[in-house]
N, C-alpha and C. Protein backbone atom coordinates (compact mmCIF):
# COMPACT_ATOMS: atom_id res chain seq x y z
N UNK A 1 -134.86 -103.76 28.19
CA UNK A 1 -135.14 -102.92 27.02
C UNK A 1 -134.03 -103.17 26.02
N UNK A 2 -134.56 -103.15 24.68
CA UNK A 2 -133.16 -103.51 23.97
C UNK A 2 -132.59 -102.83 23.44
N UNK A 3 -131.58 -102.45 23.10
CA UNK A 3 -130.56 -101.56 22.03
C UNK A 3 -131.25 -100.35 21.33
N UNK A 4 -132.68 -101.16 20.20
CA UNK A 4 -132.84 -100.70 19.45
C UNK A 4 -133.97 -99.66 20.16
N UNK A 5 -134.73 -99.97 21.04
CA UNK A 5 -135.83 -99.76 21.39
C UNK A 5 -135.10 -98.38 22.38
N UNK A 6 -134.06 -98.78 22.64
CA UNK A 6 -133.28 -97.42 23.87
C UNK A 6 -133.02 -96.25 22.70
N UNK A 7 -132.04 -97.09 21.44
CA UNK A 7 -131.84 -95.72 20.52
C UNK A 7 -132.94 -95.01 19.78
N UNK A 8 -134.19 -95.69 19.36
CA UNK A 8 -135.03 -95.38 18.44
C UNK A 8 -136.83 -94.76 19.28
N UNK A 9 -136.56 -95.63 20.47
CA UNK A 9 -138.16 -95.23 21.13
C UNK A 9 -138.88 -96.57 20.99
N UNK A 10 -140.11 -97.26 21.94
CA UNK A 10 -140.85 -97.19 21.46
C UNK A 10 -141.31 -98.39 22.61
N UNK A 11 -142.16 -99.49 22.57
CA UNK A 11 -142.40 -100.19 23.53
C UNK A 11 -141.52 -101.27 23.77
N UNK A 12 -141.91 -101.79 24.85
CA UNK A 12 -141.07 -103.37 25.85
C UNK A 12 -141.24 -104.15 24.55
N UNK A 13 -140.31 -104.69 24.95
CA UNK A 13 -140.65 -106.43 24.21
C UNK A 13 -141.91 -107.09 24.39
N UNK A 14 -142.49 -107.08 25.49
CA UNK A 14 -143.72 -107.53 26.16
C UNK A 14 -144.41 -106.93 25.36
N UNK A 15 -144.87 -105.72 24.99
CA UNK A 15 -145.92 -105.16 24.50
C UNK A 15 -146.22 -105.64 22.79
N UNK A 16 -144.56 -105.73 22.43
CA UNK A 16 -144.38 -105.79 21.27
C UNK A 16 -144.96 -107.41 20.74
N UNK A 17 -144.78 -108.31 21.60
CA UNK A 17 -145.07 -109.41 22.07
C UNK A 17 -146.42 -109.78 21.57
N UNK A 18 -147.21 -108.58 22.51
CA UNK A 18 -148.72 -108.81 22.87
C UNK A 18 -149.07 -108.30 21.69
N UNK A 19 -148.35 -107.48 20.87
CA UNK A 19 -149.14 -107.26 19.03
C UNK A 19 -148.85 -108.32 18.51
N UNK A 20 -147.95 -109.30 18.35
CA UNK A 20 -147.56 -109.98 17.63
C UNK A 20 -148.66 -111.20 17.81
N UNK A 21 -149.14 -111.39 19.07
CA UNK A 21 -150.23 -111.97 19.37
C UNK A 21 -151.21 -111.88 18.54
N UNK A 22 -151.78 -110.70 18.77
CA UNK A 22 -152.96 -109.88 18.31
C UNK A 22 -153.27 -110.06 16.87
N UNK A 23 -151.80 -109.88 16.06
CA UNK A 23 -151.61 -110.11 14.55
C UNK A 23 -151.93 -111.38 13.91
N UNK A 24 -151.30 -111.85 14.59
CA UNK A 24 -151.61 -113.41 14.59
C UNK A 24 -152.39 -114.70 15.04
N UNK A 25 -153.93 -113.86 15.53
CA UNK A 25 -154.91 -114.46 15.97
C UNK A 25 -155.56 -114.74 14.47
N UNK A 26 -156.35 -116.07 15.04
CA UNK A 26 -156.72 -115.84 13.92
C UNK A 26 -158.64 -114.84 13.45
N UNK A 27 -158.69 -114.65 12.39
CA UNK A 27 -159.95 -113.97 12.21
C UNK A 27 -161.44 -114.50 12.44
N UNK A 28 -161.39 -115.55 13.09
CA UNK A 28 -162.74 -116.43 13.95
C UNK A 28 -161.83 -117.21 14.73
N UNK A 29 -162.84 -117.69 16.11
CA UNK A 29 -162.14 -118.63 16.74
C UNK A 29 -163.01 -119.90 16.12
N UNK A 30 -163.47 -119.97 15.29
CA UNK A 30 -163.73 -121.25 14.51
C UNK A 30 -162.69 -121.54 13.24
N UNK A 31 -162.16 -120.73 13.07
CA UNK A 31 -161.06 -120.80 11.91
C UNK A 31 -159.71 -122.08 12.41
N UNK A 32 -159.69 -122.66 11.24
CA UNK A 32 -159.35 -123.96 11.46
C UNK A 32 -157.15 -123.36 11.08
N UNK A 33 -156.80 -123.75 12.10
CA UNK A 33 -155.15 -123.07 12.48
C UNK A 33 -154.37 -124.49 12.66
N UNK A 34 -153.39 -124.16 12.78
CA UNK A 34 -152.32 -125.29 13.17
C UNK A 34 -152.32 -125.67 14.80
N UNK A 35 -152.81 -124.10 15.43
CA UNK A 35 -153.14 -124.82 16.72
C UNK A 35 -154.52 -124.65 17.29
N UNK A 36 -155.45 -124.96 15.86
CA UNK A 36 -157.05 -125.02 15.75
C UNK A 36 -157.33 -125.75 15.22
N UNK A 37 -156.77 -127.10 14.56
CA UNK A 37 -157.43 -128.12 13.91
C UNK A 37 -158.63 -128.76 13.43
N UNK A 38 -159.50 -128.47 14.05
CA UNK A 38 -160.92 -128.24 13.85
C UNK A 38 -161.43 -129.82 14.85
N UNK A 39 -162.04 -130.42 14.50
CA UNK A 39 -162.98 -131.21 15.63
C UNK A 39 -163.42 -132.32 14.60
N UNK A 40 -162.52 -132.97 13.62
CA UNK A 40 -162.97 -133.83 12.55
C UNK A 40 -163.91 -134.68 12.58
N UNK A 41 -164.80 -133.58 12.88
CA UNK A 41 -166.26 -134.34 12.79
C UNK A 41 -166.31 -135.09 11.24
N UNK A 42 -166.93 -135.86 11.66
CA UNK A 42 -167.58 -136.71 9.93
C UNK A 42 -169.33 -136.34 9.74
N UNK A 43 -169.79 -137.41 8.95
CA UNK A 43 -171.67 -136.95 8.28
C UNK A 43 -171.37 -138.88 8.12
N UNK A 44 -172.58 -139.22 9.12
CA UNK A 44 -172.96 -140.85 8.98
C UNK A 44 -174.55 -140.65 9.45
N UNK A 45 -175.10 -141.18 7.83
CA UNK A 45 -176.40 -140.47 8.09
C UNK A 45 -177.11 -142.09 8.54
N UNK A 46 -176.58 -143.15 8.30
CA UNK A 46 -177.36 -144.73 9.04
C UNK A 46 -175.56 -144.85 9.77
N UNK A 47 -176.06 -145.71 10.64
CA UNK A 47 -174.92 -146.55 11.26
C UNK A 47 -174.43 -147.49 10.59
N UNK A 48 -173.32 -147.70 11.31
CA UNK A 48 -172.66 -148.86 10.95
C UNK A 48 -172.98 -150.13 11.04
N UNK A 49 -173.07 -151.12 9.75
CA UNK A 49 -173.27 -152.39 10.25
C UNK A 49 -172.08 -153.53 10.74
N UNK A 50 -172.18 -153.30 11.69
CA UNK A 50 -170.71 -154.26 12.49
C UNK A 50 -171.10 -156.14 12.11
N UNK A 51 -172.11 -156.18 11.75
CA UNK A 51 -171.76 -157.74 11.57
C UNK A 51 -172.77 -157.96 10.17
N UNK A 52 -172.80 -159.16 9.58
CA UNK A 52 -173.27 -159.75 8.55
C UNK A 52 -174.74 -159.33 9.00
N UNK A 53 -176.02 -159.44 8.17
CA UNK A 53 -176.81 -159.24 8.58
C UNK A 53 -177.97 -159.28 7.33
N UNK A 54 -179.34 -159.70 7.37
CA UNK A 54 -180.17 -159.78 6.54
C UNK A 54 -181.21 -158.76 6.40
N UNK A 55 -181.66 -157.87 5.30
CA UNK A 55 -182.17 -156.53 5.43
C UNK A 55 -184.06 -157.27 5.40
N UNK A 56 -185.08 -157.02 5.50
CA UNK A 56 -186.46 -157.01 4.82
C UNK A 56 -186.40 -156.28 3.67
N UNK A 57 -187.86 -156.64 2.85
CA UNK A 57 -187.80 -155.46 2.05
C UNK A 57 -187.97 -154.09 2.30
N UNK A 58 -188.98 -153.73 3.59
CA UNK A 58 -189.23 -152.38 3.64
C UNK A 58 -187.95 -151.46 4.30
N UNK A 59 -187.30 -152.39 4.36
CA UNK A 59 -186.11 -152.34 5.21
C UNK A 59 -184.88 -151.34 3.71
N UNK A 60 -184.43 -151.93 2.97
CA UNK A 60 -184.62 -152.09 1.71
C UNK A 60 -185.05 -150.86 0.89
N UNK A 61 -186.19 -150.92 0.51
CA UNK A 61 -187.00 -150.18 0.09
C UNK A 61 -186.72 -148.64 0.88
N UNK A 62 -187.04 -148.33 2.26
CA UNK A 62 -186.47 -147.25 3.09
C UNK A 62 -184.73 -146.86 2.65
N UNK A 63 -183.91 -147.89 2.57
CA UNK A 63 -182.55 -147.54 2.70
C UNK A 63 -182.18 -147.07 1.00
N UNK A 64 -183.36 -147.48 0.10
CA UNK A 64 -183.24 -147.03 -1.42
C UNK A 64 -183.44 -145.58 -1.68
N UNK A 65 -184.83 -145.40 -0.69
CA UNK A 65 -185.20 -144.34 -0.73
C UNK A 65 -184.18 -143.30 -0.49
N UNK A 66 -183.42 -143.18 0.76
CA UNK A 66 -182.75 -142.49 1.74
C UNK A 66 -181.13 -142.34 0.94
N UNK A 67 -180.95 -143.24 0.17
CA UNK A 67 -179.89 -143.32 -0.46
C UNK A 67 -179.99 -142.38 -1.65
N UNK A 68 -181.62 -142.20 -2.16
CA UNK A 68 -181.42 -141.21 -3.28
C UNK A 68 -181.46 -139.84 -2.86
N UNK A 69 -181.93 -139.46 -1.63
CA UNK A 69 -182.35 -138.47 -1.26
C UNK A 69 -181.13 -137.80 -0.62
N UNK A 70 -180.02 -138.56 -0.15
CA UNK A 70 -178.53 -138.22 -0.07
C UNK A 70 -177.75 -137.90 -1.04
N UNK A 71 -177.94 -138.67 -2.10
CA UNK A 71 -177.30 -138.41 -3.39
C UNK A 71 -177.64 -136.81 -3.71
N UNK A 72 -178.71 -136.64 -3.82
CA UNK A 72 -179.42 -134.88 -3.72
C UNK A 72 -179.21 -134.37 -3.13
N UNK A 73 -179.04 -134.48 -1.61
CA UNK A 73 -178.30 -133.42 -0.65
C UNK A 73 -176.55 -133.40 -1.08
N UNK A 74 -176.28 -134.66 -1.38
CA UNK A 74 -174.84 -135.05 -1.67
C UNK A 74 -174.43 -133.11 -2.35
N UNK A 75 -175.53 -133.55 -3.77
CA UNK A 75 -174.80 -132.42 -5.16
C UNK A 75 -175.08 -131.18 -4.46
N UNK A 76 -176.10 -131.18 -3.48
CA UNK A 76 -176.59 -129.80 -3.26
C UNK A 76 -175.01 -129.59 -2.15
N UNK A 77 -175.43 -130.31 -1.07
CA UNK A 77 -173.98 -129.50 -0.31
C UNK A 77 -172.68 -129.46 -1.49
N UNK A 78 -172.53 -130.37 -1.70
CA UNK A 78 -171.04 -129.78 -3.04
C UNK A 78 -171.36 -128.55 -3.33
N UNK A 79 -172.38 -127.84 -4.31
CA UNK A 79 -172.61 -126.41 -4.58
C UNK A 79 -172.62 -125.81 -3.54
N UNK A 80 -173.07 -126.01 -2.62
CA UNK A 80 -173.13 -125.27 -1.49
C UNK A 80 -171.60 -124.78 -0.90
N UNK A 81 -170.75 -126.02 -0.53
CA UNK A 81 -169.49 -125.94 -0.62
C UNK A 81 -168.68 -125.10 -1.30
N UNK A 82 -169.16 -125.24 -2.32
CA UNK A 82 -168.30 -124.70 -3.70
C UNK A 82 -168.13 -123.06 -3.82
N UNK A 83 -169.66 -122.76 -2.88
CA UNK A 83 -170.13 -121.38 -2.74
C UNK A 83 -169.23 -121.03 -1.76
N UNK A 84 -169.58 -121.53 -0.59
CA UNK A 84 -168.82 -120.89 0.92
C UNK A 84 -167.19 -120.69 0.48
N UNK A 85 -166.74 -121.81 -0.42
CA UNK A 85 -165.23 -121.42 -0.56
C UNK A 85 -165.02 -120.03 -1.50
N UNK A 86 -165.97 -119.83 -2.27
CA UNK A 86 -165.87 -118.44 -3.23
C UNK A 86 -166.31 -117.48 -2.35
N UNK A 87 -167.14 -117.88 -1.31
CA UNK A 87 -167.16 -116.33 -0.51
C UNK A 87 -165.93 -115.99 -0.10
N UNK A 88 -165.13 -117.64 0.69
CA UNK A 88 -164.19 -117.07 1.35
C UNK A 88 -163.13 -116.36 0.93
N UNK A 89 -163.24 -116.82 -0.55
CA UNK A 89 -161.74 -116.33 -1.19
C UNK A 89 -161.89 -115.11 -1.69
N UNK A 90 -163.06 -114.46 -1.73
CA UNK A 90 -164.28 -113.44 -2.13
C UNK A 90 -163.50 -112.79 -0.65
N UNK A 91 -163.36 -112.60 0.26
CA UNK A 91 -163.50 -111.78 1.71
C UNK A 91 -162.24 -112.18 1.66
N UNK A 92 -161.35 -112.93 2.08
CA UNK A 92 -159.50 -112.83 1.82
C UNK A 92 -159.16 -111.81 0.61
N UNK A 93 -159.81 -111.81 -0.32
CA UNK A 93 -159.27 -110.43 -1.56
C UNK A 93 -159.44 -109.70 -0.81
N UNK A 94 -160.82 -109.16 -0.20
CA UNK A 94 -161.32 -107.80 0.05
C UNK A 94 -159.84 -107.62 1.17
N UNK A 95 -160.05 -108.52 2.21
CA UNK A 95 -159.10 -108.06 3.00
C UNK A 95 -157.78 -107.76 3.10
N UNK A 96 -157.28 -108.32 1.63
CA UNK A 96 -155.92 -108.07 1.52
C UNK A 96 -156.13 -106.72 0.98
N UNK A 97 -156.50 -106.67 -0.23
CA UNK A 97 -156.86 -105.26 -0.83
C UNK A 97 -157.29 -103.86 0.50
N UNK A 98 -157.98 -104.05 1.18
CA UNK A 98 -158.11 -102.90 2.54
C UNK A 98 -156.87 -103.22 3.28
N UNK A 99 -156.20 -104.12 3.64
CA UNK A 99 -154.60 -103.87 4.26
C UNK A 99 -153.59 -103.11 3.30
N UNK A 100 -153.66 -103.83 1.51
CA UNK A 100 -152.91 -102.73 1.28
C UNK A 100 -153.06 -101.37 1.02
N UNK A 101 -154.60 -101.23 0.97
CA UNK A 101 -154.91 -99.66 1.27
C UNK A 101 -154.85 -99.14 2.71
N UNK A 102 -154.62 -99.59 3.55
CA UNK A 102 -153.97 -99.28 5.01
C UNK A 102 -152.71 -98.94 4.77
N UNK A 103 -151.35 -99.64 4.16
CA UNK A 103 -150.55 -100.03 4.07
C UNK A 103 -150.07 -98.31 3.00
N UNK A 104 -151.19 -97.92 2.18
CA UNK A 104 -151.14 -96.56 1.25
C UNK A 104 -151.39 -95.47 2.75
N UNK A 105 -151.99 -95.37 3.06
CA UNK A 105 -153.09 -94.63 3.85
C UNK A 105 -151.60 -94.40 4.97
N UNK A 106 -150.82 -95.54 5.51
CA UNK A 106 -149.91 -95.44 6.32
C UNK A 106 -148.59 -94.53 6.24
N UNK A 107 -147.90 -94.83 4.97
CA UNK A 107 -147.20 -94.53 4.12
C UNK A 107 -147.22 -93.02 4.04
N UNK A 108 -148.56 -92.70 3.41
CA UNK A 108 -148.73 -91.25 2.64
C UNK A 108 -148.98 -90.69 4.28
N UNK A 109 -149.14 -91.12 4.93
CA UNK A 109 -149.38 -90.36 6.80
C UNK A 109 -148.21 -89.81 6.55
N UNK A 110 -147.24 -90.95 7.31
CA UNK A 110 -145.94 -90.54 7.07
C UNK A 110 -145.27 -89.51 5.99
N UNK A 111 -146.05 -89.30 4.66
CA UNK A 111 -144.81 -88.30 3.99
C UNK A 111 -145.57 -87.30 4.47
N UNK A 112 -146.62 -87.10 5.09
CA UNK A 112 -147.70 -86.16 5.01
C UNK A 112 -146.80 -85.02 6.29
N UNK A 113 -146.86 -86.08 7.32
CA UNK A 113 -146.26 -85.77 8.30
C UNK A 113 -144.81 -85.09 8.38
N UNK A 114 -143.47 -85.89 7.44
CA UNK A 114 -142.64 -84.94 6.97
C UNK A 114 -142.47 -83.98 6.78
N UNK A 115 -143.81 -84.17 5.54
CA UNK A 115 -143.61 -82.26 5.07
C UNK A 115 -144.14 -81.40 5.84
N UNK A 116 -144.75 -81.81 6.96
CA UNK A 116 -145.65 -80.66 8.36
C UNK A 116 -144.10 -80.61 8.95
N UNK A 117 -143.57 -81.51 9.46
CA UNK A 117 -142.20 -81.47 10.33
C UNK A 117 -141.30 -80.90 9.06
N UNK A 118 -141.20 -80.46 7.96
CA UNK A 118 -140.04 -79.97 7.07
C UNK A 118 -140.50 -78.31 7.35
N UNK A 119 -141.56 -78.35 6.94
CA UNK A 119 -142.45 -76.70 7.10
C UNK A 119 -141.75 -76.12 8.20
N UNK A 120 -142.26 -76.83 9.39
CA UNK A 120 -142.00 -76.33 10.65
C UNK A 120 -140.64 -75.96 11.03
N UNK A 121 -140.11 -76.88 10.49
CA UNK A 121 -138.42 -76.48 10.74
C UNK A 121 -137.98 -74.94 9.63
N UNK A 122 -138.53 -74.88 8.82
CA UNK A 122 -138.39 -73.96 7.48
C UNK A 122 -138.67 -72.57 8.41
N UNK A 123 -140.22 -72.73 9.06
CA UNK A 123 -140.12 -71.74 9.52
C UNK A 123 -139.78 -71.42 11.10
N UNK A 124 -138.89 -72.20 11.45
CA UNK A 124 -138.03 -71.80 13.06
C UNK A 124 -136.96 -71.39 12.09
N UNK A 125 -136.42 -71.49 11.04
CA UNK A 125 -135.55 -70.91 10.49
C UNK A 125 -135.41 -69.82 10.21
N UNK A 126 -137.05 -69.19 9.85
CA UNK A 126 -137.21 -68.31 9.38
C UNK A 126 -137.32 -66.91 10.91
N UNK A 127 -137.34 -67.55 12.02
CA UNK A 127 -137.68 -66.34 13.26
C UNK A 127 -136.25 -65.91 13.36
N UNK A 128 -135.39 -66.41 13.14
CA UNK A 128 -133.93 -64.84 13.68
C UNK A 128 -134.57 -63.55 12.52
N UNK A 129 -135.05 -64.02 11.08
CA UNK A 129 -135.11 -62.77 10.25
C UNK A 129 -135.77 -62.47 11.04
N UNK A 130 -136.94 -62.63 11.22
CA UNK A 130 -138.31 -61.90 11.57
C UNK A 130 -137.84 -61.38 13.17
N UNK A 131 -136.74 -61.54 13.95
CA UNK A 131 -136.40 -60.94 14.97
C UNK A 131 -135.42 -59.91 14.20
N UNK A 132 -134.25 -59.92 13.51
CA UNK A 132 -133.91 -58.66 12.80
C UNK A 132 -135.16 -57.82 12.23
N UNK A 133 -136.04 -59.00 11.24
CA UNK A 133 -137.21 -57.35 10.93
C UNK A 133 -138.03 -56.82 12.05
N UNK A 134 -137.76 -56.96 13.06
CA UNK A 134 -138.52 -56.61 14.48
C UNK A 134 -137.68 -55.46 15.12
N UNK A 135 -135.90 -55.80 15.07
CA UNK A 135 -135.28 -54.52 15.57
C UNK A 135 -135.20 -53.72 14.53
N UNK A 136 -135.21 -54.28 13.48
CA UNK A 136 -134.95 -53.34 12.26
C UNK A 136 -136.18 -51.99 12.65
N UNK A 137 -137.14 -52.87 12.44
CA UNK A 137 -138.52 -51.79 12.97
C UNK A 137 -138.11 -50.98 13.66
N UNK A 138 -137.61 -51.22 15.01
CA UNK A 138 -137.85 -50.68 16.69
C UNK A 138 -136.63 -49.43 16.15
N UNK A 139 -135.54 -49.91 15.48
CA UNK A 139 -134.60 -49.01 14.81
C UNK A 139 -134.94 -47.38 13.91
N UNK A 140 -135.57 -48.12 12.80
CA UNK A 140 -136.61 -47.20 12.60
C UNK A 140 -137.63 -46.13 13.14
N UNK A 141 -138.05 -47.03 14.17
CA UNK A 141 -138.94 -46.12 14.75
C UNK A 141 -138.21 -44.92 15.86
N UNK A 142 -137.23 -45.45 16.48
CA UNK A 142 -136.40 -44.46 17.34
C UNK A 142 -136.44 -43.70 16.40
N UNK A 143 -135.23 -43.35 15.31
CA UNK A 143 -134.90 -42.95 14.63
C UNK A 143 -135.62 -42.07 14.04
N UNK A 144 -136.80 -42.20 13.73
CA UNK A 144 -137.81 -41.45 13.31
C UNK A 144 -138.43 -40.23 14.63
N UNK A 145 -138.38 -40.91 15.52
CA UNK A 145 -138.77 -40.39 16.47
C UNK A 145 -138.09 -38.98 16.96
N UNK A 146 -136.90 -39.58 16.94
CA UNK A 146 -135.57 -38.49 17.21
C UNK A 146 -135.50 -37.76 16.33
N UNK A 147 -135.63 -37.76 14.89
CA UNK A 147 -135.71 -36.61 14.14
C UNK A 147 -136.39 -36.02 14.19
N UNK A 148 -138.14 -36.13 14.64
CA UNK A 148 -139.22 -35.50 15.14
C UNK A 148 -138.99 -35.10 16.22
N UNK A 149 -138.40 -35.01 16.84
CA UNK A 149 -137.97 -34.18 18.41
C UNK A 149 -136.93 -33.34 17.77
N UNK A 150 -136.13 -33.79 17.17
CA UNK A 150 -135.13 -32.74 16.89
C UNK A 150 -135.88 -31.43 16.24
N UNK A 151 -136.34 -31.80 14.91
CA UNK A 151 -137.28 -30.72 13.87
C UNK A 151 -138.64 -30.14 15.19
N UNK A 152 -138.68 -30.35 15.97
CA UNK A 152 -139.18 -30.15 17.03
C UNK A 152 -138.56 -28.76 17.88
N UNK A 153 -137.45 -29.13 18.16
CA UNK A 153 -136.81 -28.54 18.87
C UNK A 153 -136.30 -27.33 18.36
N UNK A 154 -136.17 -27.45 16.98
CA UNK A 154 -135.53 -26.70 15.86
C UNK A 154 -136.62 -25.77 15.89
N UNK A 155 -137.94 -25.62 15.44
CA UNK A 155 -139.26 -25.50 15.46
C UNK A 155 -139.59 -24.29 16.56
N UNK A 156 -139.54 -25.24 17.88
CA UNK A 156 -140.02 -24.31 19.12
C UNK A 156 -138.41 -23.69 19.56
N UNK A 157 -137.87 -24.03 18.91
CA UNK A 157 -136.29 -23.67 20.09
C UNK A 157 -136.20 -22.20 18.90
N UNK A 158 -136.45 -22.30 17.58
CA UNK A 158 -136.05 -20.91 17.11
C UNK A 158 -137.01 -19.99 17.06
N UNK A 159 -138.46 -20.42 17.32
CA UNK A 159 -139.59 -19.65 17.97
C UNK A 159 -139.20 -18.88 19.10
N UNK A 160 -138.62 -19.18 20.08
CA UNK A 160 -138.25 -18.53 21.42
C UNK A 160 -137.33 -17.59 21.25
N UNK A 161 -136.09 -17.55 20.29
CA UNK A 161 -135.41 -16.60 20.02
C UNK A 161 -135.98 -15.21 19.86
């Protein structure tokens, strides 16, 4: 246990450990990390031609076709691309923005909490009075009491004469 954790409270190193973990996962296990690199897949939509080689025409003709029809998927995934990165950066705002409203929400706990723990102390301060206004009472009330026995006594004691 360390120093700080003996003078102040609070968990092991281990535990502290296992948040630091936790913090630092990342937010998909598809999310591409330093120790997630991703799987550098490529997009090879014909193979490779490994040697010299003579096409036909329909041969040709097919690979013209297929070549324009990539070019079109080409622009479309780019937009497409273009999108997924504005979501993402779209959902990293949101999430920073809700941490630092966590980060408010945390904060204002804490003063919240103060002033419950300032109160509380205010009024353990306040019970010796309220134990003087308690004998003060009990004082009173003898007191009162005893003069009513006396004027009492006074009462029936000069009746009997």
């Amino acid at each position: 246990m360390g120093t700080m954790t003996r003078l102040f409270g609070g968990e092991s190193s281990d535990a502290i450990s296992s948040k630091s973990e936790k913090l630092t996962a990342p937010t998909d296990a598809s999310v591409i990390t330093p120790l997630n690199p991703g799987n550098f897949a490529s997009i090879r939509t014909s193979p490779v031609v490994d040697a010299p080689r003579y096409f036909k025409e329909e041969e040709a003709d097919a690979l013209k076709k297929l070549a324009k029809e990539k070019t079109q998927d080409a622009r479309h995934s780019k937009k497409a691309y273009k999108s997924l990165g504005q979501i993402e950066e779209a959902d990293a705002k949101v999430h920073k923005a809700h941490r630092g409203y966590e980060k408010v929400v945390a904060t204002n706990e804490l003063t919240k909490k103060k002033a419950d723990v300032g109160l509380a102390k205010h009024l353990h301060g306040l019970r010796p009075g309220y134990a003087r206004l308690g004998i003060g009472l009990e004082k009173a009330e003898n007191r009162a009491a005893e003069r009513i026995e006396a004027i009492k006594a006074k009462l029936l004691g000069g009746s009997e004469q």
